[in-house]
C-alpha atoms as a PDB file:
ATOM      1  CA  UNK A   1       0.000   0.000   0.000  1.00  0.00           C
ATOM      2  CA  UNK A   2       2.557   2.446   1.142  1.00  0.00           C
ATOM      3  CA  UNK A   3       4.610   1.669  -2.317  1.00  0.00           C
ATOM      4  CA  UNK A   4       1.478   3.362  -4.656  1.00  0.00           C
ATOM      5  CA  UNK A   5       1.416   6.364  -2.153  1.00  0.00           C
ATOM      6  CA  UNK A   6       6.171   6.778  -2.355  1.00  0.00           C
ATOM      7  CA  UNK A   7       4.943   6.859  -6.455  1.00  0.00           C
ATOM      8  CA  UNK A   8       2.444   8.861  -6.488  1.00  0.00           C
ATOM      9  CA  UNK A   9       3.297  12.247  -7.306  1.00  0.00           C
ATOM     10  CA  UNK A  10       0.989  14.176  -4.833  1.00  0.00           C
ATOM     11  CA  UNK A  11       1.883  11.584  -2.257  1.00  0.00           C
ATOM     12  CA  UNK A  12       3.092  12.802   1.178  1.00  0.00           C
ATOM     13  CA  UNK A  13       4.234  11.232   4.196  1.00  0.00           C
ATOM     14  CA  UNK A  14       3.813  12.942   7.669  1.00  0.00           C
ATOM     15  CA  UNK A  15       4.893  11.481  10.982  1.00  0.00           C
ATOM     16  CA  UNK A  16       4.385  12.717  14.362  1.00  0.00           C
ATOM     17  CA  UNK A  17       7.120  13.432  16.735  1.00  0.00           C
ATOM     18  CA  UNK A  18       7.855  14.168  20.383  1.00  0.00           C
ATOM     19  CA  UNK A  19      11.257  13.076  21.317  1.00  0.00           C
ATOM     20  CA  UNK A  20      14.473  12.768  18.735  1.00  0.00           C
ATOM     21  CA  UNK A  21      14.360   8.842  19.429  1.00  0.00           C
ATOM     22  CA  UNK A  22      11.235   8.775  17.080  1.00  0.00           C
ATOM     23  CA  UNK A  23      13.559   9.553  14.208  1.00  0.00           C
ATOM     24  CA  UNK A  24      14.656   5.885  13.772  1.00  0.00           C
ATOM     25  CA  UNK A  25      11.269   4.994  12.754  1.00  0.00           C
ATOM     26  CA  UNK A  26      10.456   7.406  10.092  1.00  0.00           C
ATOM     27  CA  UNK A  27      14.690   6.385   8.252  1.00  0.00           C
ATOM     28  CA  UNK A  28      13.507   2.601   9.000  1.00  0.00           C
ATOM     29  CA  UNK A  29       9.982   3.193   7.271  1.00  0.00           C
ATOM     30  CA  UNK A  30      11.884   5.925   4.887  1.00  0.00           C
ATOM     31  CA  UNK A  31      14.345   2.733   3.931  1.00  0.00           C
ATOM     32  CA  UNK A  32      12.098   0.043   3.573  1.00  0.00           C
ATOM     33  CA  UNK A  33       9.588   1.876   1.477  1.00  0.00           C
ATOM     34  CA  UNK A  34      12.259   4.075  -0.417  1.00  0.00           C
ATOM     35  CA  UNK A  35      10.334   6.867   0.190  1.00  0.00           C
ATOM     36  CA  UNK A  36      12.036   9.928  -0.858  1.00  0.00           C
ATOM     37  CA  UNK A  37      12.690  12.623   1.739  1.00  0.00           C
ATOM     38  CA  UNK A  38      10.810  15.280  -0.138  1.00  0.00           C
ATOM     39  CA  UNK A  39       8.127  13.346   0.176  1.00  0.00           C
ATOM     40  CA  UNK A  40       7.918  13.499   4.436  1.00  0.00           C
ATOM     41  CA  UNK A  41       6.982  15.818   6.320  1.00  0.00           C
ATOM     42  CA  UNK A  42       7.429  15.774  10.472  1.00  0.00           C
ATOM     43  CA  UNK A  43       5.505  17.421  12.539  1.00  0.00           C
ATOM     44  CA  UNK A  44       6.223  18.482  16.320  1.00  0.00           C
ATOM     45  CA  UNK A  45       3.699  16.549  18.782  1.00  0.00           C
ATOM     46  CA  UNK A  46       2.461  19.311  21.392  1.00  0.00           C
ATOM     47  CA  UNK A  47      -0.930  21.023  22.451  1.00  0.00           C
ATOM     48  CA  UNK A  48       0.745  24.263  23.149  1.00  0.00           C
ATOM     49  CA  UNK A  49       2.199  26.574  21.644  1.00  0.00           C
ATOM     50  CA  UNK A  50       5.235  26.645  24.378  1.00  0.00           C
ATOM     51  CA  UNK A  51       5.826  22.878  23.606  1.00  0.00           C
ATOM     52  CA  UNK A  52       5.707  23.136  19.968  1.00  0.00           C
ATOM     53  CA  UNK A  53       7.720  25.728  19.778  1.00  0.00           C
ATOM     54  CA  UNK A  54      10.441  23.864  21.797  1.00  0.00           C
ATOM     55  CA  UNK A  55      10.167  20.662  19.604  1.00  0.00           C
ATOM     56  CA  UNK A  56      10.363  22.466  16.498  1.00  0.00           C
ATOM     57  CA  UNK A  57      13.643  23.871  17.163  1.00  0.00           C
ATOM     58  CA  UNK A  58      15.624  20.121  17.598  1.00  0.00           C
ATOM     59  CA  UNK A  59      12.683  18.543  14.432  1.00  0.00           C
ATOM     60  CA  UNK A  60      14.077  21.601  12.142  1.00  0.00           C
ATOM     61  CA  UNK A  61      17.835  20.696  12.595  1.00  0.00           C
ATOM     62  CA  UNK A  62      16.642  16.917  11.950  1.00  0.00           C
ATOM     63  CA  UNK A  63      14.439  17.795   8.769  1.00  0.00           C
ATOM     64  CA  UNK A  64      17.074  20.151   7.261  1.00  0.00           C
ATOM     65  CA  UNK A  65      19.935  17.218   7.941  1.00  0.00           C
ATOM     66  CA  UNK A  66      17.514  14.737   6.071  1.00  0.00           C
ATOM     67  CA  UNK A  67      16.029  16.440   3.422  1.00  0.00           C
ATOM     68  CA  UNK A  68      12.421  16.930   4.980  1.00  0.00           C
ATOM     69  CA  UNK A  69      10.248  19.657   5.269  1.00  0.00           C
ATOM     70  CA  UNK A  70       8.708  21.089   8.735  1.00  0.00           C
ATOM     71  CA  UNK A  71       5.073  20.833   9.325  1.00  0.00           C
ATOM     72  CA  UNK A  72       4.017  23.159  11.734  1.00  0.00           C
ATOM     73  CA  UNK A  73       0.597  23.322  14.136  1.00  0.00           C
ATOM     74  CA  UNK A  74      -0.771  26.698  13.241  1.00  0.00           C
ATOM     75  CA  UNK A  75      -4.031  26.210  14.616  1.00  0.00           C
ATOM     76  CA  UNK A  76      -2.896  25.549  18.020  1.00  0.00           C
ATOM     77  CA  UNK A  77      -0.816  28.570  17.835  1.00  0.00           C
ATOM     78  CA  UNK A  78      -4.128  30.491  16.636  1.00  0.00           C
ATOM     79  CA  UNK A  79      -6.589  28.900  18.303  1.00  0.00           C
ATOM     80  CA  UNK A  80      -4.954  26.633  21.269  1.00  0.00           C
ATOM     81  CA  UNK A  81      -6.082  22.892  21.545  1.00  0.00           C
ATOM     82  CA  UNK A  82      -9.463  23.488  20.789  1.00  0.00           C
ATOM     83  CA  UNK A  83     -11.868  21.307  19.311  1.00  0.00           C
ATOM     84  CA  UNK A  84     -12.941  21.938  15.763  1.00  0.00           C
ATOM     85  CA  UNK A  85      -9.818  23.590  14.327  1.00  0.00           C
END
């Protein structure tokens, strides 16, 4: 399944992440599905903006070392963890 999605050329891949250890599972998944790293996108885990802020400064040394782009949780910076946004 994941091999039409690394082919298709709209396809995107985007993994959540909280701690630098999660890394190892988006190369292993990266590797076995030779998805190419402008195809995934990471994305800091947090429901504030004081905690996504702090994750997004390690995840966008890690995305620029790998080739990935940054996904970033406007809405909770907007809007805060609120339902329906």
């Amino acid at each position: 399944m994941l091999a039409h999605w690394t082919s298709e050329p709209k396809g995107t891949f985007k993994f959540v992440i909280s701690a630098p250890d999660d890394l190892a599972q988006v190369l292993e998944l990266q590797q076995i599905h030779a998805i190419p790293a402008a195809k995934i996108q990471l994305m800091p885990e947090g429901r504030d903006s004081e905690t996504l802020r702090a994750r997004e400064k390690w995840l966008a040394e890690i995305c620029s070392a790998h080739g990935f782009s940054l996904s970033d949780r406007l809405h909770i910076h907007l809007y805060g963890d609120t339902r329906g946004t």
